[in-house]
C-alpha atoms as a PDB file:
ATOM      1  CA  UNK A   1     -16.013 -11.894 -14.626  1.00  0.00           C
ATOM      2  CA  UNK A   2     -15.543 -14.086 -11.575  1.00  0.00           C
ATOM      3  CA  UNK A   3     -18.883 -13.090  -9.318  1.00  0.00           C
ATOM      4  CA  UNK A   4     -17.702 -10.992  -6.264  1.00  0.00           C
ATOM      5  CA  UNK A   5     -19.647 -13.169  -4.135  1.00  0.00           C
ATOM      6  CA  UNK A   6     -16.771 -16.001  -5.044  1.00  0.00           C
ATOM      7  CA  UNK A   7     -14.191 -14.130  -3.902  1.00  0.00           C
ATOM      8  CA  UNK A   8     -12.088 -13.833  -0.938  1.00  0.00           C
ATOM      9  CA  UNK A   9     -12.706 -10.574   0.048  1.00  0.00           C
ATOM     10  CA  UNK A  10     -15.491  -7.799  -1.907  1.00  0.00           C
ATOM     11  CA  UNK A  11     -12.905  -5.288  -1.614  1.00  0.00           C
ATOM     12  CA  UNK A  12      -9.536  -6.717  -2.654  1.00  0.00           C
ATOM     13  CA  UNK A  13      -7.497  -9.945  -3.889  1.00  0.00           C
ATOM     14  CA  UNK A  14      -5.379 -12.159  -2.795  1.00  0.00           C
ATOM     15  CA  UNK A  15      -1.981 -11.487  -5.129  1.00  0.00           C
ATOM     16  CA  UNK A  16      -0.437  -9.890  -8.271  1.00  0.00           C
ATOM     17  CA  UNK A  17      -1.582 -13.078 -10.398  1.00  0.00           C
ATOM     18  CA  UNK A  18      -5.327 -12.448  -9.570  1.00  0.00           C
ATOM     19  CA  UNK A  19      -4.923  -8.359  -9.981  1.00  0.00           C
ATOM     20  CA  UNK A  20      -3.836  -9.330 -13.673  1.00  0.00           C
ATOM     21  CA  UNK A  21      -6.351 -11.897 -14.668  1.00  0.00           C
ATOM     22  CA  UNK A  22      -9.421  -9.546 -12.832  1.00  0.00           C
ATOM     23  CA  UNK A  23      -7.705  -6.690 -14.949  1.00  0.00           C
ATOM     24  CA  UNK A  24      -7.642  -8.404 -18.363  1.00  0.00           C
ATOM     25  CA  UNK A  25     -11.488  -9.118 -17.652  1.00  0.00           C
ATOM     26  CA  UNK A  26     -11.917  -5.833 -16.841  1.00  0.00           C
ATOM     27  CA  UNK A  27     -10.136  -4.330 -20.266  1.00  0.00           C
ATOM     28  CA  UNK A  28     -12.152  -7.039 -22.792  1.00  0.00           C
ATOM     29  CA  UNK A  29     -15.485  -4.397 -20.656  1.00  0.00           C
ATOM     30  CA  UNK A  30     -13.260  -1.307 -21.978  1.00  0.00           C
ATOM     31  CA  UNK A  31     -12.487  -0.799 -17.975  1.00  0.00           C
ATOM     32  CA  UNK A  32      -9.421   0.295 -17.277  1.00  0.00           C
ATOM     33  CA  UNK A  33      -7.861  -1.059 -13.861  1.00  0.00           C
ATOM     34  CA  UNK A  34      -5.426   0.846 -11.272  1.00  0.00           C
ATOM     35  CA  UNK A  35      -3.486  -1.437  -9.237  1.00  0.00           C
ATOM     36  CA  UNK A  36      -2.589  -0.941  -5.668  1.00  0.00           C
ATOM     37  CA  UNK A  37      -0.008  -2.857  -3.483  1.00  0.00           C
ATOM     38  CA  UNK A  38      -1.985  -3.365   0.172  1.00  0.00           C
ATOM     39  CA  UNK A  39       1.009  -2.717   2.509  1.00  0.00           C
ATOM     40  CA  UNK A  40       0.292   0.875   3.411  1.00  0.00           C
ATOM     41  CA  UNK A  41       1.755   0.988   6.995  1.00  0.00           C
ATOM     42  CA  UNK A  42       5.528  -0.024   6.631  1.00  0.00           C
ATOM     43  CA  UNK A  43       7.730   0.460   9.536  1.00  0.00           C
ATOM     44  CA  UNK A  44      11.374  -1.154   8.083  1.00  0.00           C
ATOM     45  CA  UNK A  45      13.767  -0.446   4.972  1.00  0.00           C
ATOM     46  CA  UNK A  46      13.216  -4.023   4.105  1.00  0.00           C
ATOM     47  CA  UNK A  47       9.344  -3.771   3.634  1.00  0.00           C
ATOM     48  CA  UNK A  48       9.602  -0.802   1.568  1.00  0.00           C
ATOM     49  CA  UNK A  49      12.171  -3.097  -0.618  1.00  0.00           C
ATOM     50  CA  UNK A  50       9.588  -5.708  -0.998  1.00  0.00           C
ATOM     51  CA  UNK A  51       6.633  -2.757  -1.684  1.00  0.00           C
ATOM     52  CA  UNK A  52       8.973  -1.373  -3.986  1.00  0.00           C
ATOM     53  CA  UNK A  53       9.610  -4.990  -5.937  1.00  0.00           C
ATOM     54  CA  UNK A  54       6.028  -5.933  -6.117  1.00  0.00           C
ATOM     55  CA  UNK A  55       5.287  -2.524  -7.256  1.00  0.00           C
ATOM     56  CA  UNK A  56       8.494  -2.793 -10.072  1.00  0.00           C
ATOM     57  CA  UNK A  57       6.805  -6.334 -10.675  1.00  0.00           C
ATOM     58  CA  UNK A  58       3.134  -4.792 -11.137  1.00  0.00           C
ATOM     59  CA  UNK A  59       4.547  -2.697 -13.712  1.00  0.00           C
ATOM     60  CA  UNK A  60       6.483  -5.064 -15.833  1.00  0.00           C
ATOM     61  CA  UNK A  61       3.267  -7.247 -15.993  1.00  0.00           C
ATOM     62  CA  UNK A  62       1.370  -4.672 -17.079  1.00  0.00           C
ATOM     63  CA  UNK A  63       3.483  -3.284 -19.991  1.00  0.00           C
ATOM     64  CA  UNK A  64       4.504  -7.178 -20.757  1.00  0.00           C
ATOM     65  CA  UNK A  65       0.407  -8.475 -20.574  1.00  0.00           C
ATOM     66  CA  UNK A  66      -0.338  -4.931 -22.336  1.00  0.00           C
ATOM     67  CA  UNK A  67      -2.898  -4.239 -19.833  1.00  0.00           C
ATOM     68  CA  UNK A  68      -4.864  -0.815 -19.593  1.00  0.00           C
ATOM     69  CA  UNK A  69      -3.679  -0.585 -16.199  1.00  0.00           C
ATOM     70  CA  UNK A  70      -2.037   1.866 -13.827  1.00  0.00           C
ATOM     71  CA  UNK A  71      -0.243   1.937 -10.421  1.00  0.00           C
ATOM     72  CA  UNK A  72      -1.497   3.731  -7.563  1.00  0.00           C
ATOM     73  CA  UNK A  73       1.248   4.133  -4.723  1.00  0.00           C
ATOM     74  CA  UNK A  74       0.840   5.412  -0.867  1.00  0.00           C
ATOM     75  CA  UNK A  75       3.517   7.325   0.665  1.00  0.00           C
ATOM     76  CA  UNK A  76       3.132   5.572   3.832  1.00  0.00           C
ATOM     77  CA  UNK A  77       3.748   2.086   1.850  1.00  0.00           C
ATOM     78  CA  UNK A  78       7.361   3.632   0.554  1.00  0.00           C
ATOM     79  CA  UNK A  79       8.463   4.475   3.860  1.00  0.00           C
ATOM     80  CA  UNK A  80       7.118   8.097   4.646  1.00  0.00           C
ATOM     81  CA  UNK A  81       5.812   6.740   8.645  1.00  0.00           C
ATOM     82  CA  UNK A  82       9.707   6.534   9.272  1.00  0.00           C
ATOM     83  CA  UNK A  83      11.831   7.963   6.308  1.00  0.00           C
ATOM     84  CA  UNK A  84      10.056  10.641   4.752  1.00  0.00           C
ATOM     85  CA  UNK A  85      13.518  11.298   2.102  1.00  0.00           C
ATOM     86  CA  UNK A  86      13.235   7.337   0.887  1.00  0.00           C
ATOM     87  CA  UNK A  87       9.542   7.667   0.181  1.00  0.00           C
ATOM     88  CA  UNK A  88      10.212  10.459  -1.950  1.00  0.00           C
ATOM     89  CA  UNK A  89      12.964   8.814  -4.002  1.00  0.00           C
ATOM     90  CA  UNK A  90      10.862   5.550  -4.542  1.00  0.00           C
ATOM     91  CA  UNK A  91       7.779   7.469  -5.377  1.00  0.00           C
ATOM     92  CA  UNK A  92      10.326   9.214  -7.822  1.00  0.00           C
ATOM     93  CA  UNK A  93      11.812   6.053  -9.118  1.00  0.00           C
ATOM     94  CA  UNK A  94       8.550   4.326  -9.574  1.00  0.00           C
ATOM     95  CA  UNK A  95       7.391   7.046 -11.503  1.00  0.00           C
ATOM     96  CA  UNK A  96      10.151   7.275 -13.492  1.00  0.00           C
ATOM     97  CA  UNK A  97      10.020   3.420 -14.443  1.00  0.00           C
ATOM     98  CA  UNK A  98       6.484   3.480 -15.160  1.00  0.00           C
ATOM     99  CA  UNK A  99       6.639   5.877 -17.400  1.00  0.00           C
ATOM    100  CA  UNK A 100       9.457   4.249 -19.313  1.00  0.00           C
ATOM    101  CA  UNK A 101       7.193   0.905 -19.407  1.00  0.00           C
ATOM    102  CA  UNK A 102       4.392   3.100 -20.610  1.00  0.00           C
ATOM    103  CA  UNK A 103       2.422   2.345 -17.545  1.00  0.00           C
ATOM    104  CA  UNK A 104      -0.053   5.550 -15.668  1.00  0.00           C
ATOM    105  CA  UNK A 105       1.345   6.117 -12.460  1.00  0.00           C
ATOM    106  CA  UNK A 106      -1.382   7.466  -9.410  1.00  0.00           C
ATOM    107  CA  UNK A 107      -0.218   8.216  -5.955  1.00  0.00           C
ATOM    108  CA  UNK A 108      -3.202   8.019  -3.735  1.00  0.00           C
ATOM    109  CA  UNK A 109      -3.890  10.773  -0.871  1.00  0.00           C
ATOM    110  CA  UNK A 110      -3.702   9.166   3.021  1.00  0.00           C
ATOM    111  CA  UNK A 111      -4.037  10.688   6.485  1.00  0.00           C
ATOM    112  CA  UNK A 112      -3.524  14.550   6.428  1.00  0.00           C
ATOM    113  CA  UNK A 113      -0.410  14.127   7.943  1.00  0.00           C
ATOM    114  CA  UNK A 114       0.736  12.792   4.555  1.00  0.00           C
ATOM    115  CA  UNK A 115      -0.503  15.554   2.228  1.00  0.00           C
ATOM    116  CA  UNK A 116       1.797  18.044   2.500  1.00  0.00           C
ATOM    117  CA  UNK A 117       4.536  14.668   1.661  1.00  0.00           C
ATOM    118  CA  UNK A 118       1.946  13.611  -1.322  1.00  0.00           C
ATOM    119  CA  UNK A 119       1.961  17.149  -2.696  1.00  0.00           C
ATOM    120  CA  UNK A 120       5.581  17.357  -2.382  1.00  0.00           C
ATOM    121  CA  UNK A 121       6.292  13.894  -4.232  1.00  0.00           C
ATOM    122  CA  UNK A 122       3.846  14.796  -6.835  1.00  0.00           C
ATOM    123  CA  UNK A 123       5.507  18.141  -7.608  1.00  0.00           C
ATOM    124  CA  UNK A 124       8.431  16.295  -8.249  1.00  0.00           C
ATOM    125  CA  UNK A 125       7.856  14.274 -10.981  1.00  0.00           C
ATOM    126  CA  UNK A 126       5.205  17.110 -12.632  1.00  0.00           C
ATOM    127  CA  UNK A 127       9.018  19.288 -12.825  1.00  0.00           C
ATOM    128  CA  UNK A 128      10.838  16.158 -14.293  1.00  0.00           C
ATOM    129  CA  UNK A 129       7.960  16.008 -16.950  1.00  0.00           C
ATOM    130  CA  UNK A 130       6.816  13.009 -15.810  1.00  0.00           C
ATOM    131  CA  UNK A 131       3.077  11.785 -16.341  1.00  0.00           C
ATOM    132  CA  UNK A 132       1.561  11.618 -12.531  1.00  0.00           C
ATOM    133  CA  UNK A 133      -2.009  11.834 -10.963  1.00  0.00           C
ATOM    134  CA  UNK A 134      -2.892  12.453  -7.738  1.00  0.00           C
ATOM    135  CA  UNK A 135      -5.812  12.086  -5.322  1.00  0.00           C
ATOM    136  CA  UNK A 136      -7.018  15.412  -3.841  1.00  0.00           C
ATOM    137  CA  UNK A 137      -9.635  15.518  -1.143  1.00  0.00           C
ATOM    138  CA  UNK A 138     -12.784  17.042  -1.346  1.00  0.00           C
ATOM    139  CA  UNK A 139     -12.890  17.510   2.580  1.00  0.00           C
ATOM    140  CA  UNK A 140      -9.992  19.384   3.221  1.00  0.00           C
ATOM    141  CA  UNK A 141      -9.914  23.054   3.193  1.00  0.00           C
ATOM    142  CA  UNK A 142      -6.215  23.581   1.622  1.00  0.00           C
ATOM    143  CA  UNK A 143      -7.460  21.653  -1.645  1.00  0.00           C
ATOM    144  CA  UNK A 144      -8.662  24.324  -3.879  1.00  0.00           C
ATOM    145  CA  UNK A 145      -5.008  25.868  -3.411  1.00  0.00           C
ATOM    146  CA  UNK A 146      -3.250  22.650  -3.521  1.00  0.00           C
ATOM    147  CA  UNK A 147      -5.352  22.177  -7.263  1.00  0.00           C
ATOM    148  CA  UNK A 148      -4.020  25.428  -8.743  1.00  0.00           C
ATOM    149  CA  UNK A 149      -0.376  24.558  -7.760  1.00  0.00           C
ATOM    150  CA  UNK A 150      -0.894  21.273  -9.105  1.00  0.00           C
ATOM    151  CA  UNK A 151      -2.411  22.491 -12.521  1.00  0.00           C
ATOM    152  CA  UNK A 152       0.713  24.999 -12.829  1.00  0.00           C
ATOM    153  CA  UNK A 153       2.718  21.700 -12.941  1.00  0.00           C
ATOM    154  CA  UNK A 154       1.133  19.340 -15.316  1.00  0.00           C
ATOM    155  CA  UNK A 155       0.029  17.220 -12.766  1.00  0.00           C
ATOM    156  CA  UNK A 156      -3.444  15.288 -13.350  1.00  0.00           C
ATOM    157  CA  UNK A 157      -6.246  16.013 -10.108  1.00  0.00           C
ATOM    158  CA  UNK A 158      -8.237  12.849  -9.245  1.00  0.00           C
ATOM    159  CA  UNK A 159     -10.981  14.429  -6.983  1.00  0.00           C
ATOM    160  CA  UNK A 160     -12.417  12.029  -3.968  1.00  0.00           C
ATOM    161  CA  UNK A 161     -14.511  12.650  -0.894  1.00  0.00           C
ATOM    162  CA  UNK A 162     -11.858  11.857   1.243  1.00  0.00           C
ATOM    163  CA  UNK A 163     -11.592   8.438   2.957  1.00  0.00           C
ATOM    164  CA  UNK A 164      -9.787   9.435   6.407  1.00  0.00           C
ATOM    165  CA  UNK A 165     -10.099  12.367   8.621  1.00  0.00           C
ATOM    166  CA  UNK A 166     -10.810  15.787   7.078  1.00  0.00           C
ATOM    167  CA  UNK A 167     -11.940  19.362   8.076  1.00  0.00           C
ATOM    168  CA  UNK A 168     -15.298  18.877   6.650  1.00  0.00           C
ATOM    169  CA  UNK A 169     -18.113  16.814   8.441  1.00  0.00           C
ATOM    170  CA  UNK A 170     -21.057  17.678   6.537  1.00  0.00           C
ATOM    171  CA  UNK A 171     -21.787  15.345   3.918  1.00  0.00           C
ATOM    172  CA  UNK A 172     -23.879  17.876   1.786  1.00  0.00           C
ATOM    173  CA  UNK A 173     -21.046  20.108   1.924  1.00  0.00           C
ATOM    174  CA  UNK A 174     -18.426  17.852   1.009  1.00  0.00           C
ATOM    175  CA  UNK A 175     -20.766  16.570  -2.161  1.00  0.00           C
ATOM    176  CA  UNK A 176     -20.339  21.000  -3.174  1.00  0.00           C
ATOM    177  CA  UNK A 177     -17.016  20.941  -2.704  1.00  0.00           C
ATOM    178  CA  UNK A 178     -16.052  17.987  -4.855  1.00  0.00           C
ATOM    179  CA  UNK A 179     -18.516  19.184  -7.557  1.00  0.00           C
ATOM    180  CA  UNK A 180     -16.914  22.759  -7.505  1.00  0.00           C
ATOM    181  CA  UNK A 181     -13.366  20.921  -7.856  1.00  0.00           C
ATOM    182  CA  UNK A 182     -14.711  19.183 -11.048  1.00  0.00           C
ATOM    183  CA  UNK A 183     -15.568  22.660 -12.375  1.00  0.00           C
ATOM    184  CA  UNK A 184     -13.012  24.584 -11.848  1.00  0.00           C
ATOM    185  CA  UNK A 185     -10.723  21.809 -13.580  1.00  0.00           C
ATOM    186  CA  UNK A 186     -13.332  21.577 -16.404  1.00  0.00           C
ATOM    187  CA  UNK A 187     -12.964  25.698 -16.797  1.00  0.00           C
ATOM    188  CA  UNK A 188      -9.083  25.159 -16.841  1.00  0.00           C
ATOM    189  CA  UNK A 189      -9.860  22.761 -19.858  1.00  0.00           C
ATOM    190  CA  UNK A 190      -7.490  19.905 -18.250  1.00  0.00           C
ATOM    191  CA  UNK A 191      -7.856  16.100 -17.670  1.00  0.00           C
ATOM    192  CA  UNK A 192      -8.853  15.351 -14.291  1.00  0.00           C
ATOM    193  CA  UNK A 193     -10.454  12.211 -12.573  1.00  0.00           C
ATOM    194  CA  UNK A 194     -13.058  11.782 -10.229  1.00  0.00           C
ATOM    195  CA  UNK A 195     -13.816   8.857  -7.663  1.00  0.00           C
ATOM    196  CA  UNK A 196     -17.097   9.018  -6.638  1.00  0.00           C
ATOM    197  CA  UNK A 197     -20.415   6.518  -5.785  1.00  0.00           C
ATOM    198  CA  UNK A 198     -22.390   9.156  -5.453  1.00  0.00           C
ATOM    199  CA  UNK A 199     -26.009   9.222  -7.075  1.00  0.00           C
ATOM    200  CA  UNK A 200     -26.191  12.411  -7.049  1.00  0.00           C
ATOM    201  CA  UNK A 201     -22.923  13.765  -8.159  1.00  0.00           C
ATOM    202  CA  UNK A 202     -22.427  11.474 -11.497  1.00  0.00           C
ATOM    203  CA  UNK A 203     -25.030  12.757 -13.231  1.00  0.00           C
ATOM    204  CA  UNK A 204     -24.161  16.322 -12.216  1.00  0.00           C
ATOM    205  CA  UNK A 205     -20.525  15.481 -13.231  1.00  0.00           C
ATOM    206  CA  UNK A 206     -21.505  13.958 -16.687  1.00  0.00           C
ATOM    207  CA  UNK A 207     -23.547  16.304 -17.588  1.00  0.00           C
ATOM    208  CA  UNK A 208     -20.810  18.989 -16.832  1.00  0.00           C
ATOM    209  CA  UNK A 209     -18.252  16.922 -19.357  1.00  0.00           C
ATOM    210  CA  UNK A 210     -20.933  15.492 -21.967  1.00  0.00           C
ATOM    211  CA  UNK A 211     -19.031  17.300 -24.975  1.00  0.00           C
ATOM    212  CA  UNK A 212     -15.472  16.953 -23.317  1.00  0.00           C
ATOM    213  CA  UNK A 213     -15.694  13.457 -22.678  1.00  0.00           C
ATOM    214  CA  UNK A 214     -11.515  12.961 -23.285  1.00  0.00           C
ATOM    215  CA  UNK A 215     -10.962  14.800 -20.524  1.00  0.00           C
ATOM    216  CA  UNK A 216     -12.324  12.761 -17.777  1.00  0.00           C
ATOM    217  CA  UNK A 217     -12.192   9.399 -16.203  1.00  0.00           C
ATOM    218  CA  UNK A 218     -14.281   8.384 -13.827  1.00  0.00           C
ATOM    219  CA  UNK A 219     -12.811   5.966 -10.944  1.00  0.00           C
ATOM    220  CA  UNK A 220     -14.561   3.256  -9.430  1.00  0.00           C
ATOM    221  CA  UNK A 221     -13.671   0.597  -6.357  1.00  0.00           C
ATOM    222  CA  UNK A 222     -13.772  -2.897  -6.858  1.00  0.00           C
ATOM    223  CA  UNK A 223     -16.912  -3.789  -4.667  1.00  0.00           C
ATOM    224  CA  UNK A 224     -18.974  -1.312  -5.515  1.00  0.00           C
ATOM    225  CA  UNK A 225     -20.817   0.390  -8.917  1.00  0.00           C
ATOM    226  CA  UNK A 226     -20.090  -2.927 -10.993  1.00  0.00           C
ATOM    227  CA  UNK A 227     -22.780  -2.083 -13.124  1.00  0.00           C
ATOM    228  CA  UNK A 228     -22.586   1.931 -13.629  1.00  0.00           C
ATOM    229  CA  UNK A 229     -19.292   1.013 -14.431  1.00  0.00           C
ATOM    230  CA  UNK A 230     -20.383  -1.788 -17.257  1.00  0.00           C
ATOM    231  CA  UNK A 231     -23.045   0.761 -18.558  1.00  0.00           C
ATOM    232  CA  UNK A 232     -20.966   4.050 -18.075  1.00  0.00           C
ATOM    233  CA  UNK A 233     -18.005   2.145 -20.647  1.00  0.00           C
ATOM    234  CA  UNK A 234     -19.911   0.771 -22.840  1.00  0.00           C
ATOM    235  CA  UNK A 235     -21.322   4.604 -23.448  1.00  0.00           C
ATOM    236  CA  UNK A 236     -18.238   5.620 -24.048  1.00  0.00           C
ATOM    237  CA  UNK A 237     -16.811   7.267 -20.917  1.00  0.00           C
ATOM    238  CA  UNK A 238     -13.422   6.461 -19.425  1.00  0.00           C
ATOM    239  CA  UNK A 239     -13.929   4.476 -16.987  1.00  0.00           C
ATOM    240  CA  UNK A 240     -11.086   2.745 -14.859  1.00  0.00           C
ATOM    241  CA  UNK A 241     -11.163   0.237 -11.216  1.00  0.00           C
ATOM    242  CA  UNK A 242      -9.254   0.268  -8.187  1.00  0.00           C
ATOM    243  CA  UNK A 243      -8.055  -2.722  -7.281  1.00  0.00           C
ATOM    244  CA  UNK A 244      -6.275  -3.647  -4.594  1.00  0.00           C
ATOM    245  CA  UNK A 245      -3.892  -6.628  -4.194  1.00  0.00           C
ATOM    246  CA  UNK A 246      -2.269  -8.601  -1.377  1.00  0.00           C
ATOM    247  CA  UNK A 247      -2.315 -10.004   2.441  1.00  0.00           C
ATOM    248  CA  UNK A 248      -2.661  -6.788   4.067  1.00  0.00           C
ATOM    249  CA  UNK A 249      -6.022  -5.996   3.084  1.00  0.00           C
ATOM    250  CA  UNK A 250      -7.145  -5.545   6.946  1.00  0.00           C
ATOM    251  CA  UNK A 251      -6.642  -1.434   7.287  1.00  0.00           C
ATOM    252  CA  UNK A 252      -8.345  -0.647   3.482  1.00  0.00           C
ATOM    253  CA  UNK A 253     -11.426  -3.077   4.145  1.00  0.00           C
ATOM    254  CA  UNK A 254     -11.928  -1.178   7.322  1.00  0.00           C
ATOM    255  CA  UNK A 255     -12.119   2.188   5.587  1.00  0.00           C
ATOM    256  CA  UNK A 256     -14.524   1.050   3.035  1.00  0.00           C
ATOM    257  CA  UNK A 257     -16.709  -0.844   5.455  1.00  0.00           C
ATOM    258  CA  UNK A 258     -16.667   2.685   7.584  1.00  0.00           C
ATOM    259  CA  UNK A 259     -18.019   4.355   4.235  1.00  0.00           C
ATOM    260  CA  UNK A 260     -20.880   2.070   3.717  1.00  0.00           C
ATOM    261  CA  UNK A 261     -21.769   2.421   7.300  1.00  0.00           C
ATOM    262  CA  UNK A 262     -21.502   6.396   7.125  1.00  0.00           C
ATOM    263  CA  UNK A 263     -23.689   6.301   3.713  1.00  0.00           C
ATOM    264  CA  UNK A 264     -26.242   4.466   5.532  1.00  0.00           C
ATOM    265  CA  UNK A 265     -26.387   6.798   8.403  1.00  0.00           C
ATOM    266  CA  UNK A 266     -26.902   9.457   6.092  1.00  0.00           C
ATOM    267  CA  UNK A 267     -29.679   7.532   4.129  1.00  0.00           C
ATOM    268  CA  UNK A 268     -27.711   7.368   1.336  1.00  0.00           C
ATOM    269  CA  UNK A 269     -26.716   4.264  -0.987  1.00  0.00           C
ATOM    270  CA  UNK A 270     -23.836   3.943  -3.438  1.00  0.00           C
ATOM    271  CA  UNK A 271     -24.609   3.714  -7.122  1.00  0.00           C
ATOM    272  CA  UNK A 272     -24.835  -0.232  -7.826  1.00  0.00           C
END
């Protein structure tokens, strides 16, 4: 595995080629990878064309390379800033393709402006029967009802802090309301995922799923947790990396440099 501090960029790399080779690294450590396009602010039909193709490109690679490896979309890389009716159709259509290439297909949560588009997208391809996970935030207050209408349709929860703006401040509060998300899917008896750095949640979270280990995965960002991740696979929990891909890395590196500044205000660390 190519040392982060040789790279680019901690967070992210530099194009499709890299995300595949970093991937098949990744798989030969029983890590699975998710792969996300970094163009999440498009403003024009033609950059949602060239999302979309990279994205259609991603996918073919994977199922070709037979990669353990998913796609993550954002709405607001499809077009939802300017055409919220296009994003929906080539969240739909990506979907639909990757599940034809036998690839996982994620749609990550953005802004809460977005959420109510996320939920909608989502909803659609759970009624076509059509394999989809999707990012719920710990930090907003409509999740625990947005979880139950997601269960009713198949869809798979991956639970997260949050990353943007959310109705929750306190960080104790958000760690109890991501840890009573992962509980009331583990009473449902459903696969769900969680992304979390947290040193205090994982071992409250594996210790809730010990003996129903197949029905969790446990997400990870590239940049951070390279070893849990190592030691959590090779002890047999499903264990997959975000990685993100591509020139635009400028608004995700922001967000993740805002985390690790927030978990040191709080006199907290991520798990390494």
């Amino acid at each position: 595995m190519t040392d982060i501090a040789e790279r680019e960029d901690r967070w992210a790399l530099p194009d499709l080629d890299r995300a595949f080779a970093w991937c098949s690294e990744r798989n030969r450590q029983k890590i699975a990878c998710t792969l996300h396009v970094l163009d999440d602010y498009t403003r024009t039909r033609e950059e949602v064309d060239t999302v979309t193709a990279t994205y259609r490109e991603t996918i073919n690679g994977i199922s070709t390379q037979g990669l353990d490896a998913a796609i993550s979309i954002k709405l607001s890389s499809l077009g939802a800033l300017f055409d919220g009716d296009l994003a929906l159709e080539r969240t739909y259509d990506l979907c639909r393709e990757a599940n034809t290439s036998g690839v996982g297909f994620e749609i990550d949560m953005e802004g809460r402006d977005l959420v109510g588009a996320a939920i909608e997208a989502a909803a659609l391809c759970g009624r076509k029967n059509l394999p989809v996970t999707l990012a719920l935030q710990a930090y907003l207050y409509r999740t625990p009802g947005d979880l139950r209408l997601l269960l009713a349709l198949g869809v798979v929860p991956r639970f997260v802090k949050g990353a943007y703006l959310g109705d929750v401040e306190d960080f104790p509060e958000i760690q109890t309301r991501l840890l009573d998300l992962a509980r009331e899917a583990a009473r449902f008896e459903v696969s769900f995922h969680v992304g979390t750095h947290d040193p205090e949640l994982l071992p409250e979270i594996r210790s809730l799923m010990e003996n129903h280990r197949e029905r969790i995965t446990f997400g990870f960002l590239m940049g951070l947790a390279d070893r849990t991740m190592q030691e959590m696979a090779a002890d047999g929990w499903k264990v997959s990396e975000y990685v993100p891909f591509g020139k635009d890395a400028g608004p995700y590196v922001a967000r993740r440099e805002r985390y690790l500044r927030e978990l040191e205000n709080t006199g907290r660390t991520a798990v390494e």
